[in-house]
N, C-alpha and C. Protein backbone atom coordinates (compact mmCIF):
# COMPACT_ATOMS: atom_id res chain seq x y z
N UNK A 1 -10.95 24.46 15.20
CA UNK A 1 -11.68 23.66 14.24
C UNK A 1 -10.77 23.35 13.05
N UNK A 2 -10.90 21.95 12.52
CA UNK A 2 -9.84 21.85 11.56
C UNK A 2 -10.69 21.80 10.10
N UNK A 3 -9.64 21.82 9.21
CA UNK A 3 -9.88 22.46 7.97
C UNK A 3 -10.97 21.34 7.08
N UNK A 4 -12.26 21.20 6.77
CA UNK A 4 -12.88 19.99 6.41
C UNK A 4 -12.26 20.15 4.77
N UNK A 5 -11.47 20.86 4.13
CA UNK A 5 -10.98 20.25 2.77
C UNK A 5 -8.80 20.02 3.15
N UNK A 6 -9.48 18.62 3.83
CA UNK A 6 -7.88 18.48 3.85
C UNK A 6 -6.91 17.88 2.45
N UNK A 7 -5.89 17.82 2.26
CA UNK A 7 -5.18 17.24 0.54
C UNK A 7 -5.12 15.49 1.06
N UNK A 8 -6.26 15.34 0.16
CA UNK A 8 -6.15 13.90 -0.27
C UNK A 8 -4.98 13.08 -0.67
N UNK A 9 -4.23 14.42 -1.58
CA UNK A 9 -2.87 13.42 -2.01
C UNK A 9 -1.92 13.68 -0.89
N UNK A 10 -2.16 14.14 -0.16
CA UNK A 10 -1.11 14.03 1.20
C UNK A 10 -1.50 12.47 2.10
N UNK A 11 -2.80 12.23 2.25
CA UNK A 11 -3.40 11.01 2.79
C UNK A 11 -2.58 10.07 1.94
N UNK A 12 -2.70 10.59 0.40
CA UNK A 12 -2.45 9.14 -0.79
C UNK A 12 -0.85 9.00 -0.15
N UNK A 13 -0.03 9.78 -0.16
CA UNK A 13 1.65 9.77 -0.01
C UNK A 13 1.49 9.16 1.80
N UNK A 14 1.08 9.55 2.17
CA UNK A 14 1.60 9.44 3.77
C UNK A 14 1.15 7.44 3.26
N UNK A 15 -0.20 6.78 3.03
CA UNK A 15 -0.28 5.41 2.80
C UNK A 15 0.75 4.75 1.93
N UNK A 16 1.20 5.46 1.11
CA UNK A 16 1.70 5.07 -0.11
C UNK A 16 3.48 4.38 1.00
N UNK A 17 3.60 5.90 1.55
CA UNK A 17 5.11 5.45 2.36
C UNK A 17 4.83 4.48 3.55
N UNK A 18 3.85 4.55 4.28
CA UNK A 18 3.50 3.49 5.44
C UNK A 18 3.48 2.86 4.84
N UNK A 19 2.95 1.88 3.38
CA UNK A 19 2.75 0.57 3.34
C UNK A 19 4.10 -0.09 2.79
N UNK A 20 5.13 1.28 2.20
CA UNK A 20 6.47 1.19 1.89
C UNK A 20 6.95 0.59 2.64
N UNK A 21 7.27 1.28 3.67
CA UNK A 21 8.36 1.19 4.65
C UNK A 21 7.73 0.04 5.86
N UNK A 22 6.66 0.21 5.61
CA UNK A 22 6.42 -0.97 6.70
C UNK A 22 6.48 -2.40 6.02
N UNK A 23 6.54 -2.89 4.68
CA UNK A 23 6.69 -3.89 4.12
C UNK A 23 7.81 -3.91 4.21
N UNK A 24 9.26 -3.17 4.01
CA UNK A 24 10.69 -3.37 4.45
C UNK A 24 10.60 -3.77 5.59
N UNK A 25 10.33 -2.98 6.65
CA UNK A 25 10.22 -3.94 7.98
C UNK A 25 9.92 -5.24 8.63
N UNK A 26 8.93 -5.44 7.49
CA UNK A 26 8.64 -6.96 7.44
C UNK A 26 9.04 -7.83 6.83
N UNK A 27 9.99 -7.10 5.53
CA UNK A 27 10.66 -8.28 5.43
C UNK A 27 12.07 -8.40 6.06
N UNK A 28 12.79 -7.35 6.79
CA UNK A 28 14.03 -7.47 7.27
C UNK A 28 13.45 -8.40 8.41
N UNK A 29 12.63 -8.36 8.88
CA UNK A 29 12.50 -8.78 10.35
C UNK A 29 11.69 -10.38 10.27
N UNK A 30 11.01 -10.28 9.18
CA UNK A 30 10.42 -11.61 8.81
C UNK A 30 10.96 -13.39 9.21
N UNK A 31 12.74 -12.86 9.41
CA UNK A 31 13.08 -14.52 10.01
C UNK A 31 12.78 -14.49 11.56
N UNK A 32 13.11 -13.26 12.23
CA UNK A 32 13.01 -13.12 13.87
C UNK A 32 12.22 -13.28 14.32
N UNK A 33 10.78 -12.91 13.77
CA UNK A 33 9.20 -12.60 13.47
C UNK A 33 8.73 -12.35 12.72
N UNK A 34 8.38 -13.70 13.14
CA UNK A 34 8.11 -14.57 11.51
C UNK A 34 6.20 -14.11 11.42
N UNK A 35 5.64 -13.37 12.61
CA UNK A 35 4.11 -12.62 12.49
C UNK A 35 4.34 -11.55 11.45
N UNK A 36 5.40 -10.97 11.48
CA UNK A 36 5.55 -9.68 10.45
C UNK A 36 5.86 -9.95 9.00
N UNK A 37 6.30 -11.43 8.55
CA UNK A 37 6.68 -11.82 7.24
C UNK A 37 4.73 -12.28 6.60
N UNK A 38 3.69 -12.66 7.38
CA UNK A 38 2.81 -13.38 7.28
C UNK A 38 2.42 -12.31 6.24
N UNK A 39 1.85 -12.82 4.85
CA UNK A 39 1.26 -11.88 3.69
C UNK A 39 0.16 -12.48 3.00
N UNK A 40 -0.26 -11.56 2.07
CA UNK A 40 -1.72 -11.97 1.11
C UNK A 40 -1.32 -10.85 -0.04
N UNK A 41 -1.54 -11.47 -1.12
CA UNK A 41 -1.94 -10.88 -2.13
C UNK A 41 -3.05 -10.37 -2.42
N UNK A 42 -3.19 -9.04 -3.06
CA UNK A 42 -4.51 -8.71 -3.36
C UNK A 42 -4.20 -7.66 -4.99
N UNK A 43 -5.28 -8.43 -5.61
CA UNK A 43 -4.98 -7.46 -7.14
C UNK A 43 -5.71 -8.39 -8.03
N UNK A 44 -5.42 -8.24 -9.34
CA UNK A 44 -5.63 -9.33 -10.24
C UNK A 44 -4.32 -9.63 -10.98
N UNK A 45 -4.53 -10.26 -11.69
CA UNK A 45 -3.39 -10.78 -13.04
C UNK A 45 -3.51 -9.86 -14.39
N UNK A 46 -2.76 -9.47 -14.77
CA UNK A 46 -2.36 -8.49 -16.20
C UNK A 46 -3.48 -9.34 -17.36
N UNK A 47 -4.31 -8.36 -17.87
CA UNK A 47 -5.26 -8.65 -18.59
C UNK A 47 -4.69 -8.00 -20.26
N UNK A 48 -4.74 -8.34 -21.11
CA UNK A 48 -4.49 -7.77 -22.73
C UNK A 48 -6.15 -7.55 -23.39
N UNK A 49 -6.17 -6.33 -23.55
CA UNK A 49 -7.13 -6.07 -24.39
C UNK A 49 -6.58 -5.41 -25.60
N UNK A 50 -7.00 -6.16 -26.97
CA UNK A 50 -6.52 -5.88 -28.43
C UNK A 50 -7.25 -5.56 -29.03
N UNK A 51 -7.39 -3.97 -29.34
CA UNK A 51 -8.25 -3.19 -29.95
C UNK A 51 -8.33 -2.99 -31.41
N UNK A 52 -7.28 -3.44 -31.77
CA UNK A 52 -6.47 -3.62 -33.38
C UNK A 52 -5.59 -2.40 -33.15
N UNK A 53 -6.05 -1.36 -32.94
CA UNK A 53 -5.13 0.08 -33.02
C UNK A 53 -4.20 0.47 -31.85
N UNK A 54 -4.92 -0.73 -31.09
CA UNK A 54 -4.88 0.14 -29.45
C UNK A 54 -4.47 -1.41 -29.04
N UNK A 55 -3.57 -1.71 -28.37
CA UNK A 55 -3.08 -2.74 -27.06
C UNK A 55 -2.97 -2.33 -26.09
N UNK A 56 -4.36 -2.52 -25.14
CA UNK A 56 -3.83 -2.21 -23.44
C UNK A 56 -3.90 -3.72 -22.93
N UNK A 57 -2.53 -3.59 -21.72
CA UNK A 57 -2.55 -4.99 -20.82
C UNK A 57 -2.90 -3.67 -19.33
N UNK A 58 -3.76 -4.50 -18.48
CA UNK A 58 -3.59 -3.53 -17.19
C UNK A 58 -3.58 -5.35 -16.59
N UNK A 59 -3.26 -4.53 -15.65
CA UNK A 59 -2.83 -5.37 -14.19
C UNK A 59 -2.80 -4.38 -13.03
N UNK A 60 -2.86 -5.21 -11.53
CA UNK A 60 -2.69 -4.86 -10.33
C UNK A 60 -2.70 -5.48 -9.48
N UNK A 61 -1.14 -5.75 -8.74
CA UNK A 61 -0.68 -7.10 -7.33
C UNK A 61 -1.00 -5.68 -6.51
N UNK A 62 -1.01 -6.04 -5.22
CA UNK A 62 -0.16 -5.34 -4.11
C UNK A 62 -0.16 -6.80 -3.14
N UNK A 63 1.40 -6.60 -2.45
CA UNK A 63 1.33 -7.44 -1.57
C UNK A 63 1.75 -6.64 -0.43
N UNK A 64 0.43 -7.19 0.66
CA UNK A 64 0.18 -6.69 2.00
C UNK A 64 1.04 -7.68 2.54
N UNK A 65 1.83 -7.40 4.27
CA UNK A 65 1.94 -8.05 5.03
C UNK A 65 1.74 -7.18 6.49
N UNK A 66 2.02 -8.09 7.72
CA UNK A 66 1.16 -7.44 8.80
C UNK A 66 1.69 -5.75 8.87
N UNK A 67 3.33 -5.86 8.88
CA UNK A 67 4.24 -4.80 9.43
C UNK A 67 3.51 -3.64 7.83
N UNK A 68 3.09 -3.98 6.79
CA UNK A 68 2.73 -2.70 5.85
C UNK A 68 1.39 -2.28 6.63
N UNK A 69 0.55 -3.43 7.15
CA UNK A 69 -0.77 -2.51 7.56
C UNK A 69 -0.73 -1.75 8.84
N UNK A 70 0.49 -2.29 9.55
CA UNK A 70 0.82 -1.14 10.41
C UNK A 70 0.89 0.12 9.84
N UNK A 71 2.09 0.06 9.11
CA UNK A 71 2.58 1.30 8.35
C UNK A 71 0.95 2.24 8.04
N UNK A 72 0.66 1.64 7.31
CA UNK A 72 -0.60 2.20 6.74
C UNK A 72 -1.75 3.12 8.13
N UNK A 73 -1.86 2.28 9.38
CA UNK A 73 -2.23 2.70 10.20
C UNK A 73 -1.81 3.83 10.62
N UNK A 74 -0.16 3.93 10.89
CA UNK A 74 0.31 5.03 11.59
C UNK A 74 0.07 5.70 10.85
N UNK A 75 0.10 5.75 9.44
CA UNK A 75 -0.09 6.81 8.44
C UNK A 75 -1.22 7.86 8.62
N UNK A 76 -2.40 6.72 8.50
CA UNK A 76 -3.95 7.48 9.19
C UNK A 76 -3.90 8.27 10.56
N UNK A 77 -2.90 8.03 11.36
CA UNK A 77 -3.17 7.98 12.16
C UNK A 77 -2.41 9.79 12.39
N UNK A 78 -1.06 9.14 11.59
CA UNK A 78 -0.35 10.99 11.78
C UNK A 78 -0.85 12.05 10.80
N UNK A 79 -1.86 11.15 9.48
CA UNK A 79 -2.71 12.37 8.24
C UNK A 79 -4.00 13.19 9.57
N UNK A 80 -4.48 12.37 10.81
CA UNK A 80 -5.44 13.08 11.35
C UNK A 80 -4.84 13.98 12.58
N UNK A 81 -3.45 13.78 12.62
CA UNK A 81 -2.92 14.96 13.66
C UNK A 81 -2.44 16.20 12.83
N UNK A 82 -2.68 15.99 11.73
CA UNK A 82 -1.68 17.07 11.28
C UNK A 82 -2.32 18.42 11.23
């Protein structure tokens, strides 16, 4: 029986490097196969909120392409063998 409190931040790192390394892959390989260069943005645009005391800008891109959601897959896939 496996352990039902597994480390989340091991899930977070194992996605974090699949979507790494599988976006390198897609883009080295992106002229050969050209299915693995295909991408989407997802996030918003950097927002400024001016508090007088306080300046926060937040923002958040990530850009997906096919070869990162692989990555991301195998990731899930080796966080549930482990």
């Amino acid at each position: 029986m496996r352990n039902s409190n597994r480390n989340h931040w091991l899930l977070l790192l194992l996605l974090v490097v699949g979507t790494v390394i599988g976006g390198l892959i897609g883009d080295i390989f992106k002229d050969s196969l050209g299915i693995l260069g295909y991408s989407k943005t997802v996030g918003f645009e950097p927002v400024s909120i001016n508090l007088i005391v306080l300046n926060l800008t937040l923002g958040f891109k990530l850009f997906l392409n096919l070869a990162s959601a692989i990555g991301m897959i195998i990731a899930i896939f080796i966080f549930t063998r482990l």
